[in-house]
C-alpha atoms as a PDB file:
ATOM      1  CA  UNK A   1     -88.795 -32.916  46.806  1.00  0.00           C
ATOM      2  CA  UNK A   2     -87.151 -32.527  50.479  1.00  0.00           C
ATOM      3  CA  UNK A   3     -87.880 -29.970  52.594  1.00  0.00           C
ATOM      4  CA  UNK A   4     -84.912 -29.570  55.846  1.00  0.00           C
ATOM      5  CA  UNK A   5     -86.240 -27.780  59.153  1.00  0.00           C
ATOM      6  CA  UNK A   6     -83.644 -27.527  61.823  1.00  0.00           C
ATOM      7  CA  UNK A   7     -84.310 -26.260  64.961  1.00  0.00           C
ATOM      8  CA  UNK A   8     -82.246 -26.695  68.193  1.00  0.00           C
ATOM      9  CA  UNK A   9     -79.549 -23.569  68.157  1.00  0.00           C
ATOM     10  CA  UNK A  10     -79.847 -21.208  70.691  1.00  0.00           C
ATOM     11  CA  UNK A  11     -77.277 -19.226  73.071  1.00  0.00           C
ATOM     12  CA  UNK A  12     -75.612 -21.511  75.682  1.00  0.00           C
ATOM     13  CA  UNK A  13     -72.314 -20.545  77.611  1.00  0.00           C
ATOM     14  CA  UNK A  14     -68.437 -22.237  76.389  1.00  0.00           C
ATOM     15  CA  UNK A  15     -68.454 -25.660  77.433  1.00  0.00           C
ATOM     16  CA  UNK A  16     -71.774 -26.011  77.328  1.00  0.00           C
ATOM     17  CA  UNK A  17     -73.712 -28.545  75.158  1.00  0.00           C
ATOM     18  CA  UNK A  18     -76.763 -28.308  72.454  1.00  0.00           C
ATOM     19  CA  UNK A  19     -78.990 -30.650  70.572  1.00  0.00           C
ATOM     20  CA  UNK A  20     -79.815 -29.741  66.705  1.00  0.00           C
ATOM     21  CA  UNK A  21     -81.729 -31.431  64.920  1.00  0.00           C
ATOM     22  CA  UNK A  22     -82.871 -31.313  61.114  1.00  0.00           C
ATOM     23  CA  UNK A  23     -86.543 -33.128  60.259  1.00  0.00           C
ATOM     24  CA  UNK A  24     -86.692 -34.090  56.877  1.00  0.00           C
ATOM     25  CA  UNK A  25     -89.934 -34.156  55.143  1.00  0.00           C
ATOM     26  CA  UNK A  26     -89.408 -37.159  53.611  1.00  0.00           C
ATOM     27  CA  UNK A  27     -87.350 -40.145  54.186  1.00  0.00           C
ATOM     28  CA  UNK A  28     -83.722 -39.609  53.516  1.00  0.00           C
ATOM     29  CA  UNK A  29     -82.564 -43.103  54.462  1.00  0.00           C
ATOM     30  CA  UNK A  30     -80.573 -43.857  51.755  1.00  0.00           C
ATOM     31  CA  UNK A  31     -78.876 -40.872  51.358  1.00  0.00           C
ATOM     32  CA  UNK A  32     -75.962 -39.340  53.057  1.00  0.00           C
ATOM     33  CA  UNK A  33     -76.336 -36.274  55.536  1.00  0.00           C
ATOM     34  CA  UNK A  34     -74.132 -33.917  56.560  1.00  0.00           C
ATOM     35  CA  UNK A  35     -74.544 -30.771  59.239  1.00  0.00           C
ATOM     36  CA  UNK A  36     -72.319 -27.142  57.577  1.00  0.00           C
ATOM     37  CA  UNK A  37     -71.723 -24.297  59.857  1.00  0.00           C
ATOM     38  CA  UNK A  38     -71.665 -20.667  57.995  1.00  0.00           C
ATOM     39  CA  UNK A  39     -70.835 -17.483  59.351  1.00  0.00           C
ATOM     40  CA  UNK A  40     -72.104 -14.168  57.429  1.00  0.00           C
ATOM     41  CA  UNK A  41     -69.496 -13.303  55.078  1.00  0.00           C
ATOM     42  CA  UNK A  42     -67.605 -16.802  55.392  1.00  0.00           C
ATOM     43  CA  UNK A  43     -68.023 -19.574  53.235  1.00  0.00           C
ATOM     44  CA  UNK A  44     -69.574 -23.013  54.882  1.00  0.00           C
ATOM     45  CA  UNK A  45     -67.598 -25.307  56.380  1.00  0.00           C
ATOM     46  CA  UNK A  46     -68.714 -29.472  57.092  1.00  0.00           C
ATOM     47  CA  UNK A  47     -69.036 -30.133  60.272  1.00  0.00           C
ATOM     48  CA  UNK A  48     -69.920 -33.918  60.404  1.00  0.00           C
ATOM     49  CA  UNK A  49     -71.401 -36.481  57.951  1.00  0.00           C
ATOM     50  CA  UNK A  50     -73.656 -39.559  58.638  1.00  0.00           C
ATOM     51  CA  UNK A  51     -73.565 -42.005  55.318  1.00  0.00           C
ATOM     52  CA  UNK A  52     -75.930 -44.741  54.643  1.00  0.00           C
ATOM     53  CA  UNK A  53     -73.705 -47.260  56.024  1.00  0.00           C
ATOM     54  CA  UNK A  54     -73.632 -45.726  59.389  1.00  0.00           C
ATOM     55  CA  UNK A  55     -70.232 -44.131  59.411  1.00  0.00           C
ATOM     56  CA  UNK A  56     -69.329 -40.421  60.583  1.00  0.00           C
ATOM     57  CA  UNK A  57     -66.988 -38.299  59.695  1.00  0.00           C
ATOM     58  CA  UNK A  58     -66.113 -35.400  61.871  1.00  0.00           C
ATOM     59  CA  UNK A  59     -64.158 -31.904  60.842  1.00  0.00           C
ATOM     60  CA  UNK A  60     -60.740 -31.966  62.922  1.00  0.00           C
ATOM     61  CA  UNK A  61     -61.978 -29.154  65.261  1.00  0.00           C
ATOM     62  CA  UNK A  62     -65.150 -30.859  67.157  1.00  0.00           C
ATOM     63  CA  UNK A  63     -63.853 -34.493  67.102  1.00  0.00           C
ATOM     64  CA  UNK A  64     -64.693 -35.580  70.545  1.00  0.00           C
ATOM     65  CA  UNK A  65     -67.133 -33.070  71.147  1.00  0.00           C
ATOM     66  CA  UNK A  66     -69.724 -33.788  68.646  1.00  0.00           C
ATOM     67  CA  UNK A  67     -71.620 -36.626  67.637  1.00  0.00           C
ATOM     68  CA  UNK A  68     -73.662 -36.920  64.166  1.00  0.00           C
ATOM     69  CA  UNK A  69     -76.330 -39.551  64.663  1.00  0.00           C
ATOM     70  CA  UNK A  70     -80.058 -40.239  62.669  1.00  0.00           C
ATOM     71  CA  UNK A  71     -83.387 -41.316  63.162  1.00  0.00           C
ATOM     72  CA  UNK A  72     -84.735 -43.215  59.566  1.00  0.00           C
ATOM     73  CA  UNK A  73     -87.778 -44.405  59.044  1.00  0.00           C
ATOM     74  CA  UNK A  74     -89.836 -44.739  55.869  1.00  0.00           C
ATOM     75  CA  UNK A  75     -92.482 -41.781  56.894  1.00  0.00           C
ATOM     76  CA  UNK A  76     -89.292 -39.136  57.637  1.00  0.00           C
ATOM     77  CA  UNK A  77     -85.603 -38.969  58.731  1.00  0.00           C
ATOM     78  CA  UNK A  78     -84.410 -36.862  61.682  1.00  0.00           C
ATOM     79  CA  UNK A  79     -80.311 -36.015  61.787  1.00  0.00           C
ATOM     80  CA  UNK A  80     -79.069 -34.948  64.579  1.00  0.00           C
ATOM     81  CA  UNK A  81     -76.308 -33.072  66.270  1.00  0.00           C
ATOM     82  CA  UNK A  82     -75.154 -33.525  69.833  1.00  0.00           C
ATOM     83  CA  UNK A  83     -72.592 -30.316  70.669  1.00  0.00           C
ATOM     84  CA  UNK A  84     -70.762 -30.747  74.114  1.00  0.00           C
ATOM     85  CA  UNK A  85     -68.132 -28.077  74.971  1.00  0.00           C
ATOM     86  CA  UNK A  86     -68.723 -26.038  72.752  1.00  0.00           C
ATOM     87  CA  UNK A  87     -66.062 -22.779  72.343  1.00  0.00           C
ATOM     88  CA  UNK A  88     -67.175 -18.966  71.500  1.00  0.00           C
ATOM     89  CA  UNK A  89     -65.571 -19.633  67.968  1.00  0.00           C
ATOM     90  CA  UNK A  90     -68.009 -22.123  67.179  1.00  0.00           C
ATOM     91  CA  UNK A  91     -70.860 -19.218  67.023  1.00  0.00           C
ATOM     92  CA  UNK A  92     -71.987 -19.787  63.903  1.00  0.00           C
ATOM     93  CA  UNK A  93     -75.435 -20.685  61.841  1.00  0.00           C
ATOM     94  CA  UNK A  94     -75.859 -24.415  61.258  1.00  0.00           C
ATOM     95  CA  UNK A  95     -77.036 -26.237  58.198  1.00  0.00           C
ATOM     96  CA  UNK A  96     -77.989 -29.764  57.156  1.00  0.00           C
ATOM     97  CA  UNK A  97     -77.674 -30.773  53.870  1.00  0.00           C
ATOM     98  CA  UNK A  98     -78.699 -33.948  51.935  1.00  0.00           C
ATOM     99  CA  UNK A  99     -78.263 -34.888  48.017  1.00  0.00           C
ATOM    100  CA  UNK A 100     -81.306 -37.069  46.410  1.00  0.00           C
ATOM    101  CA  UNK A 101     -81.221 -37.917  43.081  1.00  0.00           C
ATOM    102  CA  UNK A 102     -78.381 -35.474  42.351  1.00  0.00           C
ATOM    103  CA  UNK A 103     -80.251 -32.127  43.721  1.00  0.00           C
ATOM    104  CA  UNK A 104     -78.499 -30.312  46.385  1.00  0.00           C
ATOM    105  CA  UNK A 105     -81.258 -29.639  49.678  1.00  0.00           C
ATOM    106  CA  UNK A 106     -80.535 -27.292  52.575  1.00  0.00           C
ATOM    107  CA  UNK A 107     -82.813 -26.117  55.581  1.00  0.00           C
ATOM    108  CA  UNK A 108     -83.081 -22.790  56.302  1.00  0.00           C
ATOM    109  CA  UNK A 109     -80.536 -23.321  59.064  1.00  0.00           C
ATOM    110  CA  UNK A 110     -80.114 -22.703  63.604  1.00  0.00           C
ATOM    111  CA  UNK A 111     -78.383 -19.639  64.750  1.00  0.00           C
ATOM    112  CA  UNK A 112     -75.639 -21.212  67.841  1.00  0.00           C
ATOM    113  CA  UNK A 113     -73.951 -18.447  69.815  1.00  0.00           C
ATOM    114  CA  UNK A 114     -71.713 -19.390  72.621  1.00  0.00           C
ATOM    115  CA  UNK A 115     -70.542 -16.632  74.612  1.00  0.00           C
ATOM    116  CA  UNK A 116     -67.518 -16.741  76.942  1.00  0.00           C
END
């Protein structure tokens, strides 16, 4: 069983920059992890992925702007996001997601609002 808590979000002006971060409450080390973004009424979209081997992949739209990066140890796992220049369209609620042992986990996700 993993339990995802991210915390971070918040209400920063465009171009500004914000931290999430998702704490794992176990160790997700081997595992790959990926931040969504979901607005109400709109299906999720990936944002960025950190696998195992310590490669990224970014969604077309932040490339450049937003770094994935994590923190694994054998007690817990921390993912993180790094936002920088962030646009109003980018409002959105943020998820991270792993898969262990074929099970699907989300946290209950950060509200980021960017206002122009």
């Amino acid at each position: 069983q993993v339990q995802l808590v991210e915390s971070g979000g918040g209400l920063v002006q465009a171009g500004g920059s914000l931290r999430l971060s998702c704490t794992a409450s176990g160790s997700i080390f081997s595992n790959n992890a990926l931040w969504y973004c979901r607005a109400p009424g709109k299906q999720r979209e990936l944002v960025a992925a950190s696998d195992v081997s310590g490669s990224s992949y970014y969604a077309a739209p932040v490339k450049g702007r937003i770094t994935i990066s994590r923190d694994d140890n054998n007690a817990k796992s921390t993912l993180y996001l790094q936002m920088d220049s962030l646009k109003p369209e980018e409002t959105d609620g943020y998820y991270c997601n792993v898969n262990v042992n074929g099970k699907d986990y989300w946290g209950q996700g950060t509200q980021v609002t960017v206002s122009t």
